[in-house]
PDB file of N, CA and C in Angstrom:
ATOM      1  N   UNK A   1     -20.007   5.450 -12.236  1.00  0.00           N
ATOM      2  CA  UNK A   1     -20.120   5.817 -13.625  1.00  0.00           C
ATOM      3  C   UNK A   1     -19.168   6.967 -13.962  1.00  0.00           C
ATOM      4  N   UNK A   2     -18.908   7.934 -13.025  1.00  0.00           N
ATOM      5  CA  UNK A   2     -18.020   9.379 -12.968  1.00  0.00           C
ATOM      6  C   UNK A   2     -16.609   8.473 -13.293  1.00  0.00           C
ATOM      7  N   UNK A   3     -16.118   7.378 -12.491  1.00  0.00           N
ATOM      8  CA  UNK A   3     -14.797   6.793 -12.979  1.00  0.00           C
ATOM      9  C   UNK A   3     -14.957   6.522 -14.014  1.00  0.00           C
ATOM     10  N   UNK A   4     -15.896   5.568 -14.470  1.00  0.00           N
ATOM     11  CA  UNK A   4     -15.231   4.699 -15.557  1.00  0.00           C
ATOM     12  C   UNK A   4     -15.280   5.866 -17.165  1.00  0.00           C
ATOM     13  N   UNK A   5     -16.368   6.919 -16.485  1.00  0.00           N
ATOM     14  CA  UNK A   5     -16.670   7.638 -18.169  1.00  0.00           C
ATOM     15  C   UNK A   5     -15.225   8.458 -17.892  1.00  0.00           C
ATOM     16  N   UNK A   6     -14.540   8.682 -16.833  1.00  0.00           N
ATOM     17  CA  UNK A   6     -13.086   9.907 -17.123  1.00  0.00           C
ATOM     18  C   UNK A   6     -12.128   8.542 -17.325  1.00  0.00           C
ATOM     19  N   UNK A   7     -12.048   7.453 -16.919  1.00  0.00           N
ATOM     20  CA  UNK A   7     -10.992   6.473 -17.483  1.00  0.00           C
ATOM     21  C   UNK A   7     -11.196   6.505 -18.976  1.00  0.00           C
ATOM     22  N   UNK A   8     -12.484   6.413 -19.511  1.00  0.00           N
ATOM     23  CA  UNK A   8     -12.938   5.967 -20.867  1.00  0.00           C
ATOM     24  C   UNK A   8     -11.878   7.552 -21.657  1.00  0.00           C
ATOM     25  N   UNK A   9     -11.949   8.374 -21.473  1.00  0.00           N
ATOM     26  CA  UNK A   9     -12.136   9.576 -21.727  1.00  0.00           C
ATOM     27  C   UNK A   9     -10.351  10.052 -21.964  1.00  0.00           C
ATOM     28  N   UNK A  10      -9.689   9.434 -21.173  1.00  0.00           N
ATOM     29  CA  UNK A  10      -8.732   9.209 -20.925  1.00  0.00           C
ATOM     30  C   UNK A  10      -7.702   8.092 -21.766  1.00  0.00           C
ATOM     31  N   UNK A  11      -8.086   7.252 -22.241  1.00  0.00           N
ATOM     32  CA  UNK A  11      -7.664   6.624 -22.872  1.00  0.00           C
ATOM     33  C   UNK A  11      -7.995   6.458 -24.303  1.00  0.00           C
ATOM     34  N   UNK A  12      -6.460   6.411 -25.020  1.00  0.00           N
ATOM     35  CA  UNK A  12      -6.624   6.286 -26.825  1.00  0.00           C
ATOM     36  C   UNK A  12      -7.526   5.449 -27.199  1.00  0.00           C
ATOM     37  N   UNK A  13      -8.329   5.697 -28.938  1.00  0.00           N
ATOM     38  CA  UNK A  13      -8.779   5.076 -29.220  1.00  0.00           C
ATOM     39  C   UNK A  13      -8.482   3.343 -29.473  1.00  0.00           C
ATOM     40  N   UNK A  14      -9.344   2.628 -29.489  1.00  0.00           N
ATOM     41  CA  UNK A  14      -8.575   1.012 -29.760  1.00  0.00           C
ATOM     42  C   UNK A  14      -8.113   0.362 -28.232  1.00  0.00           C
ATOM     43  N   UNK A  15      -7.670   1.007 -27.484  1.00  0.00           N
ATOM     44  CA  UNK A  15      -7.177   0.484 -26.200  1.00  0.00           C
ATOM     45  C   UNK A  15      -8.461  -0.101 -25.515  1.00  0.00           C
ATOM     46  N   UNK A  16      -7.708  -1.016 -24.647  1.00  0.00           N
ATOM     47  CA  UNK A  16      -8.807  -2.731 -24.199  1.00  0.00           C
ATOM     48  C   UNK A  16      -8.031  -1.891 -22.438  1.00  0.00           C
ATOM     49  N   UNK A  17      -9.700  -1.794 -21.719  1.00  0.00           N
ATOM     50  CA  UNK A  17      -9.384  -1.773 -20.342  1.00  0.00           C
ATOM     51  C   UNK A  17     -10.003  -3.153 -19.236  1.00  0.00           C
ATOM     52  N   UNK A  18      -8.680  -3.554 -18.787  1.00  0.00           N
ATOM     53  CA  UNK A  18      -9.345  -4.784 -18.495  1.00  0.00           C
ATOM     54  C   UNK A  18      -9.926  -4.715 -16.622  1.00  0.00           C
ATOM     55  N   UNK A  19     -10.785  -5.534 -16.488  1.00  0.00           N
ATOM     56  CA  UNK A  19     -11.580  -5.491 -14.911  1.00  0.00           C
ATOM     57  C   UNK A  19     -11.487  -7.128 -14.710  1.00  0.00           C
ATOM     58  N   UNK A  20     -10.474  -7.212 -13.515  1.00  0.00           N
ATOM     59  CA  UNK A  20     -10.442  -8.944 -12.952  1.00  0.00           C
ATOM     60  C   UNK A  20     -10.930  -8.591 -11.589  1.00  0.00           C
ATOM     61  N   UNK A  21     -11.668  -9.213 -11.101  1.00  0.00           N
ATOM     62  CA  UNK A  21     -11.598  -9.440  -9.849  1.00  0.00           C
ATOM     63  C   UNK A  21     -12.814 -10.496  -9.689  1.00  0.00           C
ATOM     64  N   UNK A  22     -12.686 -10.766  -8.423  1.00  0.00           N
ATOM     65  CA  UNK A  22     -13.953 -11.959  -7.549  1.00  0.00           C
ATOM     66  C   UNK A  22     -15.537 -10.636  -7.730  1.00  0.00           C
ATOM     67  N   UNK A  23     -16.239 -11.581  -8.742  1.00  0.00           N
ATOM     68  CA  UNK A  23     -17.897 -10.991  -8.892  1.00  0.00           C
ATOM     69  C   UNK A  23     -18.660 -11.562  -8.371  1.00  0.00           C
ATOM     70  N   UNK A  24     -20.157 -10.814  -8.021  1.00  0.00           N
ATOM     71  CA  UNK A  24     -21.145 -11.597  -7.261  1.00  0.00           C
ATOM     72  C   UNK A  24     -21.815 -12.415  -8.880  1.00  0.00           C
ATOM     73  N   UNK A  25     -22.556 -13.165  -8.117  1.00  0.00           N
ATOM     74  CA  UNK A  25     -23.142 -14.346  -8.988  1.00  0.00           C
ATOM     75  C   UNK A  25     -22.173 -15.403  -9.866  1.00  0.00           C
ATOM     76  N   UNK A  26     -21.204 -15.729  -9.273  1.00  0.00           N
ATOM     77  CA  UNK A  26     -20.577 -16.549  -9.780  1.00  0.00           C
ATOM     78  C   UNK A  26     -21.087 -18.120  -9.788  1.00  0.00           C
ATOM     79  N   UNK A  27     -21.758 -18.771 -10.694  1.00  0.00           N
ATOM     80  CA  UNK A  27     -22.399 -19.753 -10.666  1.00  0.00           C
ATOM     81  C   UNK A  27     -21.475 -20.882 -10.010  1.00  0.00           C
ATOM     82  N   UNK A  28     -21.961 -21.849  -8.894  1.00  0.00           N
ATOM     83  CA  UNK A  28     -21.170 -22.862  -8.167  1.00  0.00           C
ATOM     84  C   UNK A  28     -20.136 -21.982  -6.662  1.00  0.00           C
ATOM     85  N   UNK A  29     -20.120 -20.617  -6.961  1.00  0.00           N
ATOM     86  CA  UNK A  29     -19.536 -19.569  -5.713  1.00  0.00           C
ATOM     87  C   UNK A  29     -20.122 -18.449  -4.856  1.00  0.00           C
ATOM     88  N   UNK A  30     -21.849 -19.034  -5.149  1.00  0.00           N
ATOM     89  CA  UNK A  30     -22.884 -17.933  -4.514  1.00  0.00           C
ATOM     90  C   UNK A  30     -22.583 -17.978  -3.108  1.00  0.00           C
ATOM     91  N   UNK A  31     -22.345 -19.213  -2.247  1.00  0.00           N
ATOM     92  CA  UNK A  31     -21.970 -18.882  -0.955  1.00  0.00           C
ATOM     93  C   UNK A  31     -20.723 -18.235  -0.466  1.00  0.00           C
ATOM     94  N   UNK A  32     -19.502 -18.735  -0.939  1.00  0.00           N
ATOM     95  CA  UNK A  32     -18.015 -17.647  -0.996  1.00  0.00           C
ATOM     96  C   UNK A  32     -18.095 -16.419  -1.388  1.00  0.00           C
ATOM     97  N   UNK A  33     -19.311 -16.136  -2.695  1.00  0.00           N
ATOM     98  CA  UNK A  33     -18.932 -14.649  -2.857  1.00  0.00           C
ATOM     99  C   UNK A  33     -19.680 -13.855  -2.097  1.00  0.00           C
ATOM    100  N   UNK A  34     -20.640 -14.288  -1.593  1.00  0.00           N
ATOM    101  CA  UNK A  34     -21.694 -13.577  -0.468  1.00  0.00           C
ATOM    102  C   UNK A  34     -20.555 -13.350   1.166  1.00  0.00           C
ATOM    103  N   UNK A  35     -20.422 -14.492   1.329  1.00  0.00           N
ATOM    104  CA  UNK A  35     -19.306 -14.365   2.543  1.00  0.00           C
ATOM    105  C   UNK A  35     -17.993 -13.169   1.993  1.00  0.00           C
ATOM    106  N   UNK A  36     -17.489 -13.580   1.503  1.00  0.00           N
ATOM    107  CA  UNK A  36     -16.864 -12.480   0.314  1.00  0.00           C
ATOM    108  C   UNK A  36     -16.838 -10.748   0.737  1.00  0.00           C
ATOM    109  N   UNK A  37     -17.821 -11.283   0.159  1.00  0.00           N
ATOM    110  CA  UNK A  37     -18.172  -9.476  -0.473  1.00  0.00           C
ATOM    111  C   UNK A  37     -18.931  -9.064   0.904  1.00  0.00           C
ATOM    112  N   UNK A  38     -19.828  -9.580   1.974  1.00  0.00           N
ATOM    113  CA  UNK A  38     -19.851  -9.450   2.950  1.00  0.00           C
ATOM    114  C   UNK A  38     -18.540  -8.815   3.675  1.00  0.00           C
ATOM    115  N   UNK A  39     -17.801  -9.550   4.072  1.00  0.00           N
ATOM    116  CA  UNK A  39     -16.124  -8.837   4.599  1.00  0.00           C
ATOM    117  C   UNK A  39     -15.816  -7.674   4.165  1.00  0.00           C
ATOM    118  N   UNK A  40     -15.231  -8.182   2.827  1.00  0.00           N
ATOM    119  CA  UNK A  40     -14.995  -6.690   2.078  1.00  0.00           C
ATOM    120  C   UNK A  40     -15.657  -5.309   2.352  1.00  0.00           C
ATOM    121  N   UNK A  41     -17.016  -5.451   1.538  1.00  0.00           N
ATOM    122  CA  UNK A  41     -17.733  -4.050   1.783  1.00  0.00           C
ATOM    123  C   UNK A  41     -17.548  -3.756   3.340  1.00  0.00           C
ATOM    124  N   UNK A  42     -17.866  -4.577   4.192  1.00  0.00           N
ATOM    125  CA  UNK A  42     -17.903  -4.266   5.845  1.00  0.00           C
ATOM    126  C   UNK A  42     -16.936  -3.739   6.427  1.00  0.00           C
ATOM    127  N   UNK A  43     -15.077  -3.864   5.491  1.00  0.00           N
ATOM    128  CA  UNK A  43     -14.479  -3.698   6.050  1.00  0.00           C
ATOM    129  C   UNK A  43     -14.166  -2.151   5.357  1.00  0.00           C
ATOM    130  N   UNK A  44     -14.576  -1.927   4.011  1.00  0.00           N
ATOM    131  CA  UNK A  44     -14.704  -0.732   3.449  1.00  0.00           C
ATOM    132  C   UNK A  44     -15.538   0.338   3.670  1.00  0.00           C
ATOM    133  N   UNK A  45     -17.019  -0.103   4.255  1.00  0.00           N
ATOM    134  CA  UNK A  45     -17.960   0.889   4.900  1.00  0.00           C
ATOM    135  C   UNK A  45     -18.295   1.276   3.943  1.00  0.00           C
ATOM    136  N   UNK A  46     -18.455   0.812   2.229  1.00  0.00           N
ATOM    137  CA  UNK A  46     -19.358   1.187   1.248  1.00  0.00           C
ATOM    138  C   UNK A  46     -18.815  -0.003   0.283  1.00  0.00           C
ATOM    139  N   UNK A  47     -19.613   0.540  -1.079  1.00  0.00           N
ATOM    140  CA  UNK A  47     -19.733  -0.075  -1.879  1.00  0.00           C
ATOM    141  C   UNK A  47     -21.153  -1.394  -2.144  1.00  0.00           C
ATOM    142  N   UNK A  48     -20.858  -1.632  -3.487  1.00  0.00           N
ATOM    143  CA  UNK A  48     -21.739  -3.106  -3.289  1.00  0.00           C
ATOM    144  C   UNK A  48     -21.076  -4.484  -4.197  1.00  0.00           C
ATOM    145  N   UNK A  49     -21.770  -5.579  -3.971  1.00  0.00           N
ATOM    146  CA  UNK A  49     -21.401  -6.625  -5.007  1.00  0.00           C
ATOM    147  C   UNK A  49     -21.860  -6.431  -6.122  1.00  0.00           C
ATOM    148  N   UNK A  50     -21.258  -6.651  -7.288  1.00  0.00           N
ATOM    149  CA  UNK A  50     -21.805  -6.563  -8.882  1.00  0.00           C
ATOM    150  C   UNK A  50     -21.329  -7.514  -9.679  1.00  0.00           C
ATOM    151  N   UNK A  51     -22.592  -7.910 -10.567  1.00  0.00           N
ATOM    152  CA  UNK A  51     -22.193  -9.412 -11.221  1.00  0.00           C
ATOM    153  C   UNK A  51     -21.501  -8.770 -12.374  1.00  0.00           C
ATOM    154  N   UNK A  52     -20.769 -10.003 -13.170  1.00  0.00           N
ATOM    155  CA  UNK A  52     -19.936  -9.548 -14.825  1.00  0.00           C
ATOM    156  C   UNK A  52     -21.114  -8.475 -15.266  1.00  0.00           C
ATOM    157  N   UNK A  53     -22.203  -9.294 -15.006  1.00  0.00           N
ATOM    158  CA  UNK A  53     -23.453  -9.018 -16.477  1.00  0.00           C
ATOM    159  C   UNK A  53     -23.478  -7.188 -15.908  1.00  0.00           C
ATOM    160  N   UNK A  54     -23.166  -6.386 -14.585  1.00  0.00           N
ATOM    161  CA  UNK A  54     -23.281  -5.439 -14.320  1.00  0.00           C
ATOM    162  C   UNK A  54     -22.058  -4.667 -14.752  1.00  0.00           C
ATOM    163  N   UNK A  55     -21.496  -5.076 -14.735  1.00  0.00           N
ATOM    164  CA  UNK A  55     -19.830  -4.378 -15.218  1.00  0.00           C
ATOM    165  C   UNK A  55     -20.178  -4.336 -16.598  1.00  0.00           C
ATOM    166  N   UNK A  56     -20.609  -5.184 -17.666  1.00  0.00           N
ATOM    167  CA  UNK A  56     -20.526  -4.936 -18.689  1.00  0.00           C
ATOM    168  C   UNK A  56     -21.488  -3.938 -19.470  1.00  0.00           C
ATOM    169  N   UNK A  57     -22.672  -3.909 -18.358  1.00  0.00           N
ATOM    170  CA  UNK A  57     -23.918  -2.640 -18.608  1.00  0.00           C
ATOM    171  C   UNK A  57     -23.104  -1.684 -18.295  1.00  0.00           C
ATOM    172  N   UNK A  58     -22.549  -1.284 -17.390  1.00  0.00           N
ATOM    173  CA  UNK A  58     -22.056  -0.219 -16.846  1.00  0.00           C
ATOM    174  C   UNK A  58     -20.914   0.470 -18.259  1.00  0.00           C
ATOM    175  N   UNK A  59     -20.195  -0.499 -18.412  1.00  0.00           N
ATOM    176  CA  UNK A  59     -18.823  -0.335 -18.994  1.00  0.00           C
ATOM    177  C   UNK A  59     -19.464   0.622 -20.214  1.00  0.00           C
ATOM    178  N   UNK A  60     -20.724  -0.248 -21.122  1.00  0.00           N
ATOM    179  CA  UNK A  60     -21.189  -0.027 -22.133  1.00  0.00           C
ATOM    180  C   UNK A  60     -21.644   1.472 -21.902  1.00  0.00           C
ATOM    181  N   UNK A  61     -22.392   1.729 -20.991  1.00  0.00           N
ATOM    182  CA  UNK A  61     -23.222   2.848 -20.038  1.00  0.00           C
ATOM    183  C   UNK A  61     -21.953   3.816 -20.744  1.00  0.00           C
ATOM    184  N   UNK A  62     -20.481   3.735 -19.995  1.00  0.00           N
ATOM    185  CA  UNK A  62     -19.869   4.802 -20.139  1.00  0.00           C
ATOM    186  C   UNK A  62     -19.720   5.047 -21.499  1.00  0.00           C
ATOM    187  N   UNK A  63     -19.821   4.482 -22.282  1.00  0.00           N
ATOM    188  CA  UNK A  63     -19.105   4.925 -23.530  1.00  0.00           C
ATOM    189  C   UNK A  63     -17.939   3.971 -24.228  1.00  0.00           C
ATOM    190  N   UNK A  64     -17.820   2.982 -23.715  1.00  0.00           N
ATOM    191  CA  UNK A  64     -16.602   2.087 -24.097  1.00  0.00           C
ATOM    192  C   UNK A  64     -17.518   0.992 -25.132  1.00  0.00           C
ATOM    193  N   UNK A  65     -16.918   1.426 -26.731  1.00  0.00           N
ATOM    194  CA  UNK A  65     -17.400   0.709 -27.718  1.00  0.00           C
ATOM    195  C   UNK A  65     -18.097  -1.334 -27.468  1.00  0.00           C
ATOM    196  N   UNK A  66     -16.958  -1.809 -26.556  1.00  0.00           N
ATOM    197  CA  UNK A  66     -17.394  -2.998 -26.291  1.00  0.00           C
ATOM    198  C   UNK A  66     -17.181  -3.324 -25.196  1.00  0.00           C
ATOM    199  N   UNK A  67     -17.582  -4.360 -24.591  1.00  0.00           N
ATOM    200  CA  UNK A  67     -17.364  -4.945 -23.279  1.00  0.00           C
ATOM    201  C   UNK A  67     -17.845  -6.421 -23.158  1.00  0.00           C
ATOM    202  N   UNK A  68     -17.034  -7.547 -22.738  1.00  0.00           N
ATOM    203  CA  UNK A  68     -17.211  -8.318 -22.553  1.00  0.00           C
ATOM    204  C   UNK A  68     -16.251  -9.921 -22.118  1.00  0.00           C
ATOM    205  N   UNK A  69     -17.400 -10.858 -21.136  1.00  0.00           N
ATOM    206  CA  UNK A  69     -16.677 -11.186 -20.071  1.00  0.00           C
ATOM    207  C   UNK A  69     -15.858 -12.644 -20.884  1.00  0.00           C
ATOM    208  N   UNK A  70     -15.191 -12.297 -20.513  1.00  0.00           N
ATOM    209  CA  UNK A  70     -13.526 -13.675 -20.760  1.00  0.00           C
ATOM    210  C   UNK A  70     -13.612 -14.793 -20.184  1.00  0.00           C
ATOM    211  N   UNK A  71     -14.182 -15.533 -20.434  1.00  0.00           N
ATOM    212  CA  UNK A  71     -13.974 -17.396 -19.495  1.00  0.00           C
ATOM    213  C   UNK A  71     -12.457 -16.729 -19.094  1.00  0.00           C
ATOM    214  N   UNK A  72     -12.561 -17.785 -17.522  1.00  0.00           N
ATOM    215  CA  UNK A  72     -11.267 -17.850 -16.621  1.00  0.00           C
ATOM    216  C   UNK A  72     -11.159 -19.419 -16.434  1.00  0.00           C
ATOM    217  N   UNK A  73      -9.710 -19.685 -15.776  1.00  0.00           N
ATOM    218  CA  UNK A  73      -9.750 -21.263 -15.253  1.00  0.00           C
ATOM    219  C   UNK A  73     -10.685 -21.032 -13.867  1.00  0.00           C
ATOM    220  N   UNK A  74     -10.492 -20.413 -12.717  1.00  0.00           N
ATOM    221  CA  UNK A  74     -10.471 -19.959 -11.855  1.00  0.00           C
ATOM    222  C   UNK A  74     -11.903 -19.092 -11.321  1.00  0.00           C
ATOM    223  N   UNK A  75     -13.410 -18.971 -12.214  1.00  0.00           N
ATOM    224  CA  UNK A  75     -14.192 -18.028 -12.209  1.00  0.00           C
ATOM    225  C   UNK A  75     -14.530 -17.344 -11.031  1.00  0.00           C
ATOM    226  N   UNK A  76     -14.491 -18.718  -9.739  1.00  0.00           N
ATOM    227  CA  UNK A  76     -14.625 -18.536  -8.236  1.00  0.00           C
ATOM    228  C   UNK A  76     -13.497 -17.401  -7.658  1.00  0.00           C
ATOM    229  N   UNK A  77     -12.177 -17.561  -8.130  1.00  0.00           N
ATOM    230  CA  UNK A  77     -11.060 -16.488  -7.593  1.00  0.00           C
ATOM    231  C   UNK A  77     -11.316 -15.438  -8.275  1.00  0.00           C
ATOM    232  N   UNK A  78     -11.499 -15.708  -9.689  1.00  0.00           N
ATOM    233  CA  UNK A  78     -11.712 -13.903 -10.182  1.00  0.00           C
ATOM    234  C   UNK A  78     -12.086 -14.339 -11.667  1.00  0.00           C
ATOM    235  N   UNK A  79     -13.131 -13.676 -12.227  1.00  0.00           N
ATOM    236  CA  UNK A  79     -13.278 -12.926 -13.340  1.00  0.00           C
ATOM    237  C   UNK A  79     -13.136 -11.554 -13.969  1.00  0.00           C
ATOM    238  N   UNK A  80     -12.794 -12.063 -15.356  1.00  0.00           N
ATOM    239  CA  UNK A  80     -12.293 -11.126 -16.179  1.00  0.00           C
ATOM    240  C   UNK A  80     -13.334 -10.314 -17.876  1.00  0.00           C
ATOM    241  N   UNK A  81     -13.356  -9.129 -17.464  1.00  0.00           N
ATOM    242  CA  UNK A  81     -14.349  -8.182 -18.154  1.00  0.00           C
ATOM    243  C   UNK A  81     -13.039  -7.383 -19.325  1.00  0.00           C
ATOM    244  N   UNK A  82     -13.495  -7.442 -20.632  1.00  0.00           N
ATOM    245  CA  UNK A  82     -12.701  -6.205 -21.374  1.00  0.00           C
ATOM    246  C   UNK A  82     -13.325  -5.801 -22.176  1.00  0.00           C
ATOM    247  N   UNK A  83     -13.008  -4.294 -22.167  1.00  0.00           N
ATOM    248  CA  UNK A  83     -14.123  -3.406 -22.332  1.00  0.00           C
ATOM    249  C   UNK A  83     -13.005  -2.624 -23.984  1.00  0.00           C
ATOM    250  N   UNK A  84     -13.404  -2.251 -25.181  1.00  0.00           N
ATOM    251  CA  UNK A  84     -12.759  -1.606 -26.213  1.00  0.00           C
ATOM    252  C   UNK A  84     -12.833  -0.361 -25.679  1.00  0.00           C
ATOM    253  N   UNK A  85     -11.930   0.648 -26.215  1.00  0.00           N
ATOM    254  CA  UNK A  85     -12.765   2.067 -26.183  1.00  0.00           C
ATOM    255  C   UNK A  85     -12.664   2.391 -27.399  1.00  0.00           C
TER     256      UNK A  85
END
């Protein structure tokens, strides 16, 4: 929350900050993103998995007027979150 409220804070009004990456709960990719995000965090020694629907609480959390998630071709490789400030 400390990042995203000094990114928010940081950036002009009107500006769109965008978040792509591979999320947990990707409907039809619950087993890849578990294997996934398994690796990852393990190989990072923190963190956790977080679905869109958490990025966009969060985003909102900081202070960024809107937030919300973008159909992809691709939802399994990565989804995409944009947040107003």
């Amino acid at each position: 929350m400390a990042l995203l409220r000094k990114i928010r804070g940081t950036l002009p009004q009107g500006v769109r900050l965008i978040v792509t990456e591979p999320m947990a709960g990707t409907p039809g990719a619950e087993a890849m993103g578990d294997a996934y995000f398994g690796l990852y965090l393990w190989a990072m020694g923190s963190g956790r998995p977080r679905t869109a629907e958490t990025y966009v609480a969060m985003l909102r959390e900081a202070g960024f007027a809107s937030a919300r998630e973008v159909a992809t071709g691709l939802p399994m490789v990565t989804r995409l979150i944009v947040a107003r400030r």
